[in-house]
ModelCIF file with pLDDT and N, C-alpha, C, O atoms, coordinates in Angstrom:
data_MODEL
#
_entry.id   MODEL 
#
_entity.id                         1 
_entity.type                       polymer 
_entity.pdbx_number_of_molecules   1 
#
_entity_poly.entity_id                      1 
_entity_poly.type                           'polypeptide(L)' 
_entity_poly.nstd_linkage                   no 
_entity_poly.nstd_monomer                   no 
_entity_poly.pdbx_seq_one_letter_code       
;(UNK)(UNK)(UNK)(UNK)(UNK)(UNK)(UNK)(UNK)(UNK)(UNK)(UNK)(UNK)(UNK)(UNK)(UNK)(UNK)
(UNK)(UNK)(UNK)(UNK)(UNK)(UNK)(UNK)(UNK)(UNK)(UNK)(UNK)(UNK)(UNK)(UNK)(UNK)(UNK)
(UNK)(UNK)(UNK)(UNK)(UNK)(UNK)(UNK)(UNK)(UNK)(UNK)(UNK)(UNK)(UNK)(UNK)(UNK)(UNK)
;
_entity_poly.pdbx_seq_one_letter_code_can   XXXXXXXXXXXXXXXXXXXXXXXXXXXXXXXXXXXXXXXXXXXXXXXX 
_entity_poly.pdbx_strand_id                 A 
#
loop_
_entity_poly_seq.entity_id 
_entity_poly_seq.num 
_entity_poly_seq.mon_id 
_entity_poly_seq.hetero 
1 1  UNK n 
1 2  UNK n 
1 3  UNK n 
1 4  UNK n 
1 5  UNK n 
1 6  UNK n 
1 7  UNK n 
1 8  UNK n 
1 9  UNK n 
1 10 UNK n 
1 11 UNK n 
1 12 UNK n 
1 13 UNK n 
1 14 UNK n 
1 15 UNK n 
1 16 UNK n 
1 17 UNK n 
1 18 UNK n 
1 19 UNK n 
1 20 UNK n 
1 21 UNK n 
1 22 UNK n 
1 23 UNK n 
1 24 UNK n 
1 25 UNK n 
1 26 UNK n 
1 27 UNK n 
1 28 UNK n 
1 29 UNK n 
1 30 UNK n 
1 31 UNK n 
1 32 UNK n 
1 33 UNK n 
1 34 UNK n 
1 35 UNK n 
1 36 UNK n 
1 37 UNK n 
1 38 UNK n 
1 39 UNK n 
1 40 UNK n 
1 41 UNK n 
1 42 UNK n 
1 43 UNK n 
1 44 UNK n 
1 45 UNK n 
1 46 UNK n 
1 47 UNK n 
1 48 UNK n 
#
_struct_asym.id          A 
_struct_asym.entity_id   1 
#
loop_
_ma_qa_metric.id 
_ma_qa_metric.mode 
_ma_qa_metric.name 
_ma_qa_metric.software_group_id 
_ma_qa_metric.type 
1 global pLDDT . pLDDT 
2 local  pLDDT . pLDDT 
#
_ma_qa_metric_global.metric_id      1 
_ma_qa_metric_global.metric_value   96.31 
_ma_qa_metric_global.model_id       1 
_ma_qa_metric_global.ordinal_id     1 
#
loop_
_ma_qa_metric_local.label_asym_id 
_ma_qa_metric_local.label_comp_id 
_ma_qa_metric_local.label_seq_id 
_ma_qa_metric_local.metric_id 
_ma_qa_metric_local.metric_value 
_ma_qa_metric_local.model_id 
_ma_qa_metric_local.ordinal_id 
A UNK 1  2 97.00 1 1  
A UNK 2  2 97.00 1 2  
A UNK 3  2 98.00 1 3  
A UNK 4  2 98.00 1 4  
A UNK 5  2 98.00 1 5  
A UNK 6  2 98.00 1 6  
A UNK 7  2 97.00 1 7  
A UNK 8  2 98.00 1 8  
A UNK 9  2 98.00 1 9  
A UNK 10 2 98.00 1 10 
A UNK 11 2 98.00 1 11 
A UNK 12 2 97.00 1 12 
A UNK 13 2 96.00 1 13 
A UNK 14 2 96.00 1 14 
A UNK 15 2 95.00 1 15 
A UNK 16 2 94.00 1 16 
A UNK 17 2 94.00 1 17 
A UNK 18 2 91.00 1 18 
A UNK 19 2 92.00 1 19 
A UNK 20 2 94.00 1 20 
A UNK 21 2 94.00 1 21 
A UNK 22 2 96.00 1 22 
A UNK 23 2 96.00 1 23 
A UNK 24 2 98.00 1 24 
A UNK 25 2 98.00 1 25 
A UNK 26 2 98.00 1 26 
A UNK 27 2 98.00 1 27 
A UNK 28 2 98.00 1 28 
A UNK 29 2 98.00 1 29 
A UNK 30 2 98.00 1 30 
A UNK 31 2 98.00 1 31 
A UNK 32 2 98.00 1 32 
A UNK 33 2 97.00 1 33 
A UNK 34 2 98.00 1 34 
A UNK 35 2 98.00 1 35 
A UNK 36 2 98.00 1 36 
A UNK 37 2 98.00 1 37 
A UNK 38 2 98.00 1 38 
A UNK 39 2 97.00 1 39 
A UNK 40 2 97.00 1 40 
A UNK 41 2 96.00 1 41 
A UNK 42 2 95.00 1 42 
A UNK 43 2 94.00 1 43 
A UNK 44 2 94.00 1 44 
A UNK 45 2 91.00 1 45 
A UNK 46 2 92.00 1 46 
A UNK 47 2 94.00 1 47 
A UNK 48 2 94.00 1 48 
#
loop_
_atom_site.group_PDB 
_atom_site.id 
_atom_site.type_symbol 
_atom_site.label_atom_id 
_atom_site.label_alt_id 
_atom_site.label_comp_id 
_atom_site.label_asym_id 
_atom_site.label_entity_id 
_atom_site.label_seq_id 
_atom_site.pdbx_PDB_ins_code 
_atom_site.Cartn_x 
_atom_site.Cartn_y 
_atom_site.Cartn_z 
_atom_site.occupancy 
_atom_site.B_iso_or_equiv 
_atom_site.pdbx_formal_charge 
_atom_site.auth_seq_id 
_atom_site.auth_comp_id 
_atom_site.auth_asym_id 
_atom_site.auth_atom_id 
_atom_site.pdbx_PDB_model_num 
ATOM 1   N N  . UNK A 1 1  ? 0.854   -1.180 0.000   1.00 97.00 ? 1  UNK A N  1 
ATOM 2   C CA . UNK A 1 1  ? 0.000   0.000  0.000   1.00 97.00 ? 1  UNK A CA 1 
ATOM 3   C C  . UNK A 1 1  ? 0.892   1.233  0.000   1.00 97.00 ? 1  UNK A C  1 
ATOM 4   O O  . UNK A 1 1  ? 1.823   1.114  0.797   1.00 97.00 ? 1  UNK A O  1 
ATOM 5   N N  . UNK A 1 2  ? 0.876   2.189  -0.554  1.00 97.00 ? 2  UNK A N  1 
ATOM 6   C CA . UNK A 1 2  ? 1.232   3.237  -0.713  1.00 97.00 ? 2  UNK A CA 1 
ATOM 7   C C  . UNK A 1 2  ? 0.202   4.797  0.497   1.00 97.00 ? 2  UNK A C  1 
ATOM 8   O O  . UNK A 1 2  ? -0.991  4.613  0.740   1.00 97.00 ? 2  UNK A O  1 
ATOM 9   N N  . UNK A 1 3  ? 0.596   5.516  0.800   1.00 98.00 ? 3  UNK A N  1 
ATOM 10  C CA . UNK A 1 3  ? 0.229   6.416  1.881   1.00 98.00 ? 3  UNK A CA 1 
ATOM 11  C C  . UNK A 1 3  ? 0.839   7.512  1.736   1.00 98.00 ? 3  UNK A C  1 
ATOM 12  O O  . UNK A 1 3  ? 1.639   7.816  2.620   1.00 98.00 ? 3  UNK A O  1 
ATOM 13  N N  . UNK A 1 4  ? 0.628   8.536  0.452   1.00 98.00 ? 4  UNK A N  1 
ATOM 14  C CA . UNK A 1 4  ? 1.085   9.703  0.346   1.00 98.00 ? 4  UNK A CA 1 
ATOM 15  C C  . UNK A 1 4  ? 0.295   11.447 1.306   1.00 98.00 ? 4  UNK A C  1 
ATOM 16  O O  . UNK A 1 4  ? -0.777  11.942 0.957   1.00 98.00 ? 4  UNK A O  1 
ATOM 17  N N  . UNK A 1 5  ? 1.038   11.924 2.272   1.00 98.00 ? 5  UNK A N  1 
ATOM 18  C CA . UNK A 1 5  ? 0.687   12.617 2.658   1.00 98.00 ? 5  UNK A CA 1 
ATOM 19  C C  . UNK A 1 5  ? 0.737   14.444 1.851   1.00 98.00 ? 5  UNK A C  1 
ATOM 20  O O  . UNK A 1 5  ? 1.634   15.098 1.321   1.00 98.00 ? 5  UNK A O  1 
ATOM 21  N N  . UNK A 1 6  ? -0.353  14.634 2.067   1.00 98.00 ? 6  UNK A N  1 
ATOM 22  C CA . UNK A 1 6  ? -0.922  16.148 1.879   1.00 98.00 ? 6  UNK A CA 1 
ATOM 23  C C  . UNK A 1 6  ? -0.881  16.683 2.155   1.00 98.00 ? 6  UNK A C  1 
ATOM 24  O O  . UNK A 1 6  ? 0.028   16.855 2.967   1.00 98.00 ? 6  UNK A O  1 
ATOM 25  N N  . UNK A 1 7  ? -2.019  17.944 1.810   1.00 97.00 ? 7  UNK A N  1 
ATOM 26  C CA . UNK A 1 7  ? -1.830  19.152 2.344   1.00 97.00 ? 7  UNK A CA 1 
ATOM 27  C C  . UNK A 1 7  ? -3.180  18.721 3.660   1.00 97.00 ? 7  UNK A C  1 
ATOM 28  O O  . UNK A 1 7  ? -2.585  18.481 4.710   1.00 97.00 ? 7  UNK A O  1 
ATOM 29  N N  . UNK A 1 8  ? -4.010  18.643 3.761   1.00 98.00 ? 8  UNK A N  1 
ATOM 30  C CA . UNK A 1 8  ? -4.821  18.270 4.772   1.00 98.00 ? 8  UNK A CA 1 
ATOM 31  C C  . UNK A 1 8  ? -5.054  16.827 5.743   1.00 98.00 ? 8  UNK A C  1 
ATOM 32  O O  . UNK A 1 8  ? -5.702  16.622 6.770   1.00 98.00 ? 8  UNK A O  1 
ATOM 33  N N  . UNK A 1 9  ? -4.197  15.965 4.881   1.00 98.00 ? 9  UNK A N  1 
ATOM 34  C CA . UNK A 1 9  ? -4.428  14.459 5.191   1.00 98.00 ? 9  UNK A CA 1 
ATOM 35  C C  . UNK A 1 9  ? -3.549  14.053 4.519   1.00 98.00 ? 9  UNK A C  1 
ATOM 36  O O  . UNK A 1 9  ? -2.531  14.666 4.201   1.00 98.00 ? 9  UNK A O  1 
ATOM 37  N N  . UNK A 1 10 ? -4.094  12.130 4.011   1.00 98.00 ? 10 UNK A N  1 
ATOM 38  C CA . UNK A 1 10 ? -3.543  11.907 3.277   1.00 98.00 ? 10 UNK A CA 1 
ATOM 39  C C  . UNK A 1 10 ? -3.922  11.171 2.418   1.00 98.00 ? 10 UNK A C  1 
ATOM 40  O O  . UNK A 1 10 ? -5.092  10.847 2.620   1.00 98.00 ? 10 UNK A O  1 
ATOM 41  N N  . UNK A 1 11 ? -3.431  10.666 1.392   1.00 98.00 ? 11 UNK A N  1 
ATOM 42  C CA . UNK A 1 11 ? -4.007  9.782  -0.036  1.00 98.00 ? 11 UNK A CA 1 
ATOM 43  C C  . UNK A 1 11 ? -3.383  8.287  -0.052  1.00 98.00 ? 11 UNK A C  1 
ATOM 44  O O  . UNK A 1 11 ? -2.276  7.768  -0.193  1.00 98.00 ? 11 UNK A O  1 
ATOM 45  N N  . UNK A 1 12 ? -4.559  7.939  0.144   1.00 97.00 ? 12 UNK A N  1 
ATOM 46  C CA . UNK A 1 12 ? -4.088  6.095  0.026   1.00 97.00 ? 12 UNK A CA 1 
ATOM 47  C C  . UNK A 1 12 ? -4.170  5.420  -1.622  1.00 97.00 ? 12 UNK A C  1 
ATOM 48  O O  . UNK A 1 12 ? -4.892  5.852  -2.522  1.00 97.00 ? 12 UNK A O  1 
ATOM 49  N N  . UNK A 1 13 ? -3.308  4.363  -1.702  1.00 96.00 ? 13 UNK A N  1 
ATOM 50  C CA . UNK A 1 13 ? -3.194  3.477  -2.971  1.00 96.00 ? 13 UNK A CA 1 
ATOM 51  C C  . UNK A 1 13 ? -3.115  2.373  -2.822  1.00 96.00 ? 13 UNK A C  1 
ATOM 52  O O  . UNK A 1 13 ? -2.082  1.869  -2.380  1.00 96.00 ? 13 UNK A O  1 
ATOM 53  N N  . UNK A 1 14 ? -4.389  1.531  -3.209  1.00 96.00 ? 14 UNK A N  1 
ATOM 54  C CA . UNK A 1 14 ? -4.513  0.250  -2.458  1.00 96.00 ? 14 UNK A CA 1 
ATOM 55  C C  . UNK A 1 14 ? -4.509  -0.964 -4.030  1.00 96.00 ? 14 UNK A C  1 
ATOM 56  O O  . UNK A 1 14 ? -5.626  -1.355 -4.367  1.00 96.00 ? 14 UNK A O  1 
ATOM 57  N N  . UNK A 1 15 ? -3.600  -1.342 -4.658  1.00 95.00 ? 15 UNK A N  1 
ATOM 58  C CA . UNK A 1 15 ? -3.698  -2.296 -5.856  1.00 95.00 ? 15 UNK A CA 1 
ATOM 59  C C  . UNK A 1 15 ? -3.953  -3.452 -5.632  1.00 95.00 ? 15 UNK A C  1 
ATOM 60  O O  . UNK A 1 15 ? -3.408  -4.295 -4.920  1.00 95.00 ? 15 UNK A O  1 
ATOM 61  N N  . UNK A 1 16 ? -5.300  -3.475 -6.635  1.00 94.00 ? 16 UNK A N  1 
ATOM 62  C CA . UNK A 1 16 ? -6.457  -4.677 -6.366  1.00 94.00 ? 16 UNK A CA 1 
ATOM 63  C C  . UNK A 1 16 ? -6.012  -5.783 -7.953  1.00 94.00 ? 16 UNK A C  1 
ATOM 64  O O  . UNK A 1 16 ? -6.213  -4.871 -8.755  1.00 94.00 ? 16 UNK A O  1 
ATOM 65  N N  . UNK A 1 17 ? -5.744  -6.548 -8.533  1.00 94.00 ? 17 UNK A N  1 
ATOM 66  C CA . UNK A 1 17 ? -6.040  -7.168 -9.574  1.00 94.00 ? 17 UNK A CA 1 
ATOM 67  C C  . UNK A 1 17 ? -7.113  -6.534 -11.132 1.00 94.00 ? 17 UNK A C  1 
ATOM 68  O O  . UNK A 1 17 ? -6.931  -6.862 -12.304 1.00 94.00 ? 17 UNK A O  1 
ATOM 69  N N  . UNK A 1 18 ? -7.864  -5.865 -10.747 1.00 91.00 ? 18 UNK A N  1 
ATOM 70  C CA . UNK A 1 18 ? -8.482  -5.476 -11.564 1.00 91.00 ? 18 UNK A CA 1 
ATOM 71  C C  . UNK A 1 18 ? -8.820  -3.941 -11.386 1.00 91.00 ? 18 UNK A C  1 
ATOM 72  O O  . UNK A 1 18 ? -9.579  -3.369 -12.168 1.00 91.00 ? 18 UNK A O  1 
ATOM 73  N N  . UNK A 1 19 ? -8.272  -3.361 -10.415 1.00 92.00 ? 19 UNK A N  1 
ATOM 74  C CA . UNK A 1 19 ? -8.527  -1.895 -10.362 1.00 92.00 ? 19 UNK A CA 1 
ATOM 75  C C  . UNK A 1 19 ? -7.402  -1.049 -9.442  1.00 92.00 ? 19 UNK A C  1 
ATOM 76  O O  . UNK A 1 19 ? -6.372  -1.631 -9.103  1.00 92.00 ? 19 UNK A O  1 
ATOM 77  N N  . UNK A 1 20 ? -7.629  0.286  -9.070  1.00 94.00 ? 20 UNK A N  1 
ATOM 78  C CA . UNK A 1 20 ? -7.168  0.776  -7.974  1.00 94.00 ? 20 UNK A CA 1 
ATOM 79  C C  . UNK A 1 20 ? -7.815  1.248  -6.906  1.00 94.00 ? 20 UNK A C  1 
ATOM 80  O O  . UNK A 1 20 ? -8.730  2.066  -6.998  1.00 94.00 ? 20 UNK A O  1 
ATOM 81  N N  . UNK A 1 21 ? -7.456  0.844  -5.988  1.00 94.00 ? 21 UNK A N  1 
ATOM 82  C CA . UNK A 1 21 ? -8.255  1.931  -5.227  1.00 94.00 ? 21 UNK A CA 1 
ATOM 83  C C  . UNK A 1 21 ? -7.449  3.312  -4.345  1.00 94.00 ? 21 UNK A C  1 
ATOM 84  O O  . UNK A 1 21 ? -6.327  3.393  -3.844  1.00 94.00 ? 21 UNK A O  1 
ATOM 85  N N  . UNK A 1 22 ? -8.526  4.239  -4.428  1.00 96.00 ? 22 UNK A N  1 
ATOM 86  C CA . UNK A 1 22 ? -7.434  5.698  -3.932  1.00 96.00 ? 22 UNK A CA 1 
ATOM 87  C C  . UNK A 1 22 ? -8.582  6.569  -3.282  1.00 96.00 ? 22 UNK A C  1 
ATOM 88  O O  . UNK A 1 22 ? -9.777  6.635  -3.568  1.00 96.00 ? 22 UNK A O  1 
ATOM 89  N N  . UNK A 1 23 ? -7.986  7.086  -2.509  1.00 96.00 ? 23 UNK A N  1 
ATOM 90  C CA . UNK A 1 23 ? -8.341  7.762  -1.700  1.00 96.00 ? 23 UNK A CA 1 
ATOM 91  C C  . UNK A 1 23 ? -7.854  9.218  -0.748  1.00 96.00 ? 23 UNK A C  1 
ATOM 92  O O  . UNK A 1 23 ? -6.650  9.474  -0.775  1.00 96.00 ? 23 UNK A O  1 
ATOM 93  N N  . UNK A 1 24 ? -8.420  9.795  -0.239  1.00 98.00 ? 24 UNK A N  1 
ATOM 94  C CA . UNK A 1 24 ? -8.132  10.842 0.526   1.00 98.00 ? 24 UNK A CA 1 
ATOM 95  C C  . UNK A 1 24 ? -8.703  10.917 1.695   1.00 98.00 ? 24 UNK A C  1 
ATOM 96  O O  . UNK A 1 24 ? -9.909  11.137 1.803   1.00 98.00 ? 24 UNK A O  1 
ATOM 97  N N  . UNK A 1 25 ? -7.630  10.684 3.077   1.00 98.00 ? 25 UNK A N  1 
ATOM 98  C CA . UNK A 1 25 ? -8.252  11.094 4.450   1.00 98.00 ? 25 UNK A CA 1 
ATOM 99  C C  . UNK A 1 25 ? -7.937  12.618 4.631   1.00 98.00 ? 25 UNK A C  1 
ATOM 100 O O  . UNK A 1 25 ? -6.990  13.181 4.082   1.00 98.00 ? 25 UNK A O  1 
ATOM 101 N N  . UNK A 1 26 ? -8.811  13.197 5.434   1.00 98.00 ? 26 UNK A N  1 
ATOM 102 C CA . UNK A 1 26 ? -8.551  14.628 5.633   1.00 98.00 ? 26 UNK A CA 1 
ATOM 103 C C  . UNK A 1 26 ? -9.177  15.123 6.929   1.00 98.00 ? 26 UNK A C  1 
ATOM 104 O O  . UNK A 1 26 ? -10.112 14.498 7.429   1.00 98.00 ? 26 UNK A O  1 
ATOM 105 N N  . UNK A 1 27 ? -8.593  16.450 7.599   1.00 98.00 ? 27 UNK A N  1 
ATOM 106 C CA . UNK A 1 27 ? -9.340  16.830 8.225   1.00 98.00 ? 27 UNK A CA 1 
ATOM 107 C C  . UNK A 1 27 ? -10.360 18.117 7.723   1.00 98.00 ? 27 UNK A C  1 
ATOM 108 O O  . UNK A 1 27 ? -9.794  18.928 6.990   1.00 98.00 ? 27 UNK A O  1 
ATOM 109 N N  . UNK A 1 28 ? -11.795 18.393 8.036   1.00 98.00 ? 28 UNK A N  1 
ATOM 110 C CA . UNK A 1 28 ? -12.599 18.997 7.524   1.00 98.00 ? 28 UNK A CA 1 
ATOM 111 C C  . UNK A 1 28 ? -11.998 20.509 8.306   1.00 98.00 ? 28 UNK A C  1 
ATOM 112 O O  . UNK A 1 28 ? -11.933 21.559 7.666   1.00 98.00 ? 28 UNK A O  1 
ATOM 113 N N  . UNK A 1 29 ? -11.751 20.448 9.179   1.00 98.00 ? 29 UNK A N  1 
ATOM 114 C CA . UNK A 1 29 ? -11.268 21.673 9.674   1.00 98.00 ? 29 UNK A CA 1 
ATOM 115 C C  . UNK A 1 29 ? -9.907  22.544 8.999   1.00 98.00 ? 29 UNK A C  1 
ATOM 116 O O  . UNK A 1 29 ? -9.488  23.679 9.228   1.00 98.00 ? 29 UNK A O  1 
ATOM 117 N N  . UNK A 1 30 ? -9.542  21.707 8.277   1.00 98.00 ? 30 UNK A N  1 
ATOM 118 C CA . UNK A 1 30 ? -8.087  22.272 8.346   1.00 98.00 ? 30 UNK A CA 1 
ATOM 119 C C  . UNK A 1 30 ? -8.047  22.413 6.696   1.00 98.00 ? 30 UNK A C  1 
ATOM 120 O O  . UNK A 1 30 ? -7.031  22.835 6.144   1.00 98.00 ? 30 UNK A O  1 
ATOM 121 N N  . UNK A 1 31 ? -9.457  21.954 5.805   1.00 98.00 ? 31 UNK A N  1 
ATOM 122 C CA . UNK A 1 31 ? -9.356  21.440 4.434   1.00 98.00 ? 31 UNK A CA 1 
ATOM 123 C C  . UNK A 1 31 ? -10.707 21.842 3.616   1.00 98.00 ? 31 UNK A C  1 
ATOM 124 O O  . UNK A 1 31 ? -11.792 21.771 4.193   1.00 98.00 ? 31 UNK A O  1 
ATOM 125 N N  . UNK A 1 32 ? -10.644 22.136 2.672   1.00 98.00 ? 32 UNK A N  1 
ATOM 126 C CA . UNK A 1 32 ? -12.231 22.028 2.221   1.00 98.00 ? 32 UNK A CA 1 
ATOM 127 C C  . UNK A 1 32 ? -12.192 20.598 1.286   1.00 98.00 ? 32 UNK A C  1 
ATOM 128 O O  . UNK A 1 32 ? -11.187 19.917 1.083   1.00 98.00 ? 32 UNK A O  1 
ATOM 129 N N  . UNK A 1 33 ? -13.343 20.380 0.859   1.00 97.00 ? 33 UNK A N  1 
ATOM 130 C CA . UNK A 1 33 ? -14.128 19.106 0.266   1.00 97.00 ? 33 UNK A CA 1 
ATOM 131 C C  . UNK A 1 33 ? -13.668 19.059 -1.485  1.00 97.00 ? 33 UNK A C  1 
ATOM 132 O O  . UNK A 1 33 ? -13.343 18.071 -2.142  1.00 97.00 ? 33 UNK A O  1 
ATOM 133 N N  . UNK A 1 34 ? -13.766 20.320 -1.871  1.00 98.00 ? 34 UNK A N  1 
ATOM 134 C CA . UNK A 1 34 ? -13.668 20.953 -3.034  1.00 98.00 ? 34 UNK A CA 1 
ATOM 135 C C  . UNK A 1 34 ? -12.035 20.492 -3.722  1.00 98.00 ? 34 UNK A C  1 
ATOM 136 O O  . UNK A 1 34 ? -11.654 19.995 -4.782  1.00 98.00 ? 34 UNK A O  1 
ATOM 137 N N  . UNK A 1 35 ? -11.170 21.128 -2.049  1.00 98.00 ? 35 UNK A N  1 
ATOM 138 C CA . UNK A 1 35 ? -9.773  21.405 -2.581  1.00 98.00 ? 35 UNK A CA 1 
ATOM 139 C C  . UNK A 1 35 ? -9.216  19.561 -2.845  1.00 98.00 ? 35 UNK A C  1 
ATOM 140 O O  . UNK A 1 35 ? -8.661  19.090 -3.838  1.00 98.00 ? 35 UNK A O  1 
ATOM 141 N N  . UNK A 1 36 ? -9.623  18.864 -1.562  1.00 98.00 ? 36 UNK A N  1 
ATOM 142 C CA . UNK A 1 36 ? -9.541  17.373 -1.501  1.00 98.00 ? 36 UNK A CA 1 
ATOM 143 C C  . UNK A 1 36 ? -9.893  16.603 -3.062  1.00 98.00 ? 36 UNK A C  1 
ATOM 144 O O  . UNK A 1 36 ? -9.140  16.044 -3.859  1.00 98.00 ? 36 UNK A O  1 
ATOM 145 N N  . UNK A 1 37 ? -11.131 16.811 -3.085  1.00 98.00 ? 37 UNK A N  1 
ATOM 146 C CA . UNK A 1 37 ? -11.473 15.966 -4.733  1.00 98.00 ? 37 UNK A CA 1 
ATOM 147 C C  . UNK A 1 37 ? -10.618 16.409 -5.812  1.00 98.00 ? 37 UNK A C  1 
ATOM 148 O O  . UNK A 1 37 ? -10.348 15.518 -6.617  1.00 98.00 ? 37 UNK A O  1 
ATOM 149 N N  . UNK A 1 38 ? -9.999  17.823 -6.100  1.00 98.00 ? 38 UNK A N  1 
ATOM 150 C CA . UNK A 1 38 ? -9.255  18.166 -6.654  1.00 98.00 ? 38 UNK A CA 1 
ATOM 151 C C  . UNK A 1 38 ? -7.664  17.000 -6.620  1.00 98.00 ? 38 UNK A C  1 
ATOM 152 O O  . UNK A 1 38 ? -7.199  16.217 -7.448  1.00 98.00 ? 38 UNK A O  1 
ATOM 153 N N  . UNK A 1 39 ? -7.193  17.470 -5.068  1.00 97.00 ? 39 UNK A N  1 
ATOM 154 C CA . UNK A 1 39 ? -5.894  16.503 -5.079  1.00 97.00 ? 39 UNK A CA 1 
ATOM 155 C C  . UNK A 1 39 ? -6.056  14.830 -5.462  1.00 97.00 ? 39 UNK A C  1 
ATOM 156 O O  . UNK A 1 39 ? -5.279  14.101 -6.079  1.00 97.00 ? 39 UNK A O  1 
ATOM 157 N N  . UNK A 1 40 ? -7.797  14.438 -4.648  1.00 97.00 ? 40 UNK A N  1 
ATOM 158 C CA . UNK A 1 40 ? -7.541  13.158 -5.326  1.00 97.00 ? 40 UNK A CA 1 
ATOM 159 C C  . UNK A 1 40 ? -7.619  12.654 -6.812  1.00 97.00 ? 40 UNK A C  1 
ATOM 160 O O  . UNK A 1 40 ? -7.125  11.752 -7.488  1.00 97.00 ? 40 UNK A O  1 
ATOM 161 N N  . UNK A 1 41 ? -8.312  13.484 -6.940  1.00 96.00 ? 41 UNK A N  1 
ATOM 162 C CA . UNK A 1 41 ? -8.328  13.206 -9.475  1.00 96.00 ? 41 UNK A CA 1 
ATOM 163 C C  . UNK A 1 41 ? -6.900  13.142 -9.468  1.00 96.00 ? 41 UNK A C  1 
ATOM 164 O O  . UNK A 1 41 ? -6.255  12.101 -9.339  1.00 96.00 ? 41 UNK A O  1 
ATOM 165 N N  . UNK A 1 42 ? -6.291  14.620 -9.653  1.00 95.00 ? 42 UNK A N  1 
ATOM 166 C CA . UNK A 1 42 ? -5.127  15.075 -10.034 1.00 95.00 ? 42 UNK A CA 1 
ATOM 167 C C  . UNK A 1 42 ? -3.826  14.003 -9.533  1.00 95.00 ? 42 UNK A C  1 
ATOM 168 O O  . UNK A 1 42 ? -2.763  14.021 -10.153 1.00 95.00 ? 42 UNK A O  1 
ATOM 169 N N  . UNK A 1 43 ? -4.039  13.075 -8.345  1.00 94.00 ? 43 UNK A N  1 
ATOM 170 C CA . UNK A 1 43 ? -2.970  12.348 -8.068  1.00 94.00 ? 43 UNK A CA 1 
ATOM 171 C C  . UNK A 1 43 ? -3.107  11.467 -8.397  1.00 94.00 ? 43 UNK A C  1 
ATOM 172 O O  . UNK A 1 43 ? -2.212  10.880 -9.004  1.00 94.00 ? 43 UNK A O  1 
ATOM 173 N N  . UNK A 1 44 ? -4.409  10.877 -8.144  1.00 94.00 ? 44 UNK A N  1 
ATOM 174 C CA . UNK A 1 44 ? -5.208  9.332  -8.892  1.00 94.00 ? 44 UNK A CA 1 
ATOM 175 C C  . UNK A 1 44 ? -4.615  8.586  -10.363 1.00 94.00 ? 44 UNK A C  1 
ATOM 176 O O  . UNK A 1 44 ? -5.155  8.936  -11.413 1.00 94.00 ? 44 UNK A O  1 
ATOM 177 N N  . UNK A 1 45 ? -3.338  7.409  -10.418 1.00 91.00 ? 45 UNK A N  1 
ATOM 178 C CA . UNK A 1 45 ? -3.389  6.971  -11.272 1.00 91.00 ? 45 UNK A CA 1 
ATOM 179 C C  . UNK A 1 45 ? -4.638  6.195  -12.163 1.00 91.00 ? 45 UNK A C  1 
ATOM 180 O O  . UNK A 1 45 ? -5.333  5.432  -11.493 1.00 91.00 ? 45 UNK A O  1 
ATOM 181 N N  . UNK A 1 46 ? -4.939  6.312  -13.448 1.00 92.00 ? 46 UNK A N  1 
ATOM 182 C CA . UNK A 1 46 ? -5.949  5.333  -14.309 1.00 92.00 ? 46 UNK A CA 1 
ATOM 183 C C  . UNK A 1 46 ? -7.241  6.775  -14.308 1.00 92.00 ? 46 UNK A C  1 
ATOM 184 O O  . UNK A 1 46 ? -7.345  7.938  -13.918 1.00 92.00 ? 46 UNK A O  1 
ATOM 185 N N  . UNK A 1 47 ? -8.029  5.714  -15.029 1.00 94.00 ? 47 UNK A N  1 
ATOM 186 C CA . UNK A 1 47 ? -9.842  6.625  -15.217 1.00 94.00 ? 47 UNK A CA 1 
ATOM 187 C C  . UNK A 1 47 ? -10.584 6.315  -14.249 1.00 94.00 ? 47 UNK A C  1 
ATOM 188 O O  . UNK A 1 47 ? -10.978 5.160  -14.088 1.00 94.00 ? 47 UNK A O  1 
ATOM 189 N N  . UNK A 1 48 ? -10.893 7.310  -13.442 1.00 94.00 ? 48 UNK A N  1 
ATOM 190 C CA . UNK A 1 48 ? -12.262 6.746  -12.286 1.00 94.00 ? 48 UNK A CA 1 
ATOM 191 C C  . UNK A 1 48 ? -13.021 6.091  -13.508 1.00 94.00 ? 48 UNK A C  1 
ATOM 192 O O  . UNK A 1 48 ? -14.094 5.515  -13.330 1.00 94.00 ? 48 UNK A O  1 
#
């Protein structure tokens, strides 16, 4: 697993056989929702 840290949290990379999975933990206080979905596309290897 991969665990790249951010600007609010951090972004997980979890490689499955047939996909990826990725993600973003964050804190809401310290982050908006907006800026988060941004970092996760933009870092996200493959096509959602």
């Amino acid at each position: 697993t991969r665990a790249t840290a951010d600007r609010g949290g951090w972004r997980w990379r979890i490689p499955l056989q047939e996909r990826m999975g990725n993600g973003y933990v964050y804190a809401s206080a310290f982050v908006s929702e907006d800026e988060v979905h941004r970092r996760l596309v933009e870092g996200a290897e493959g096509e959602a």
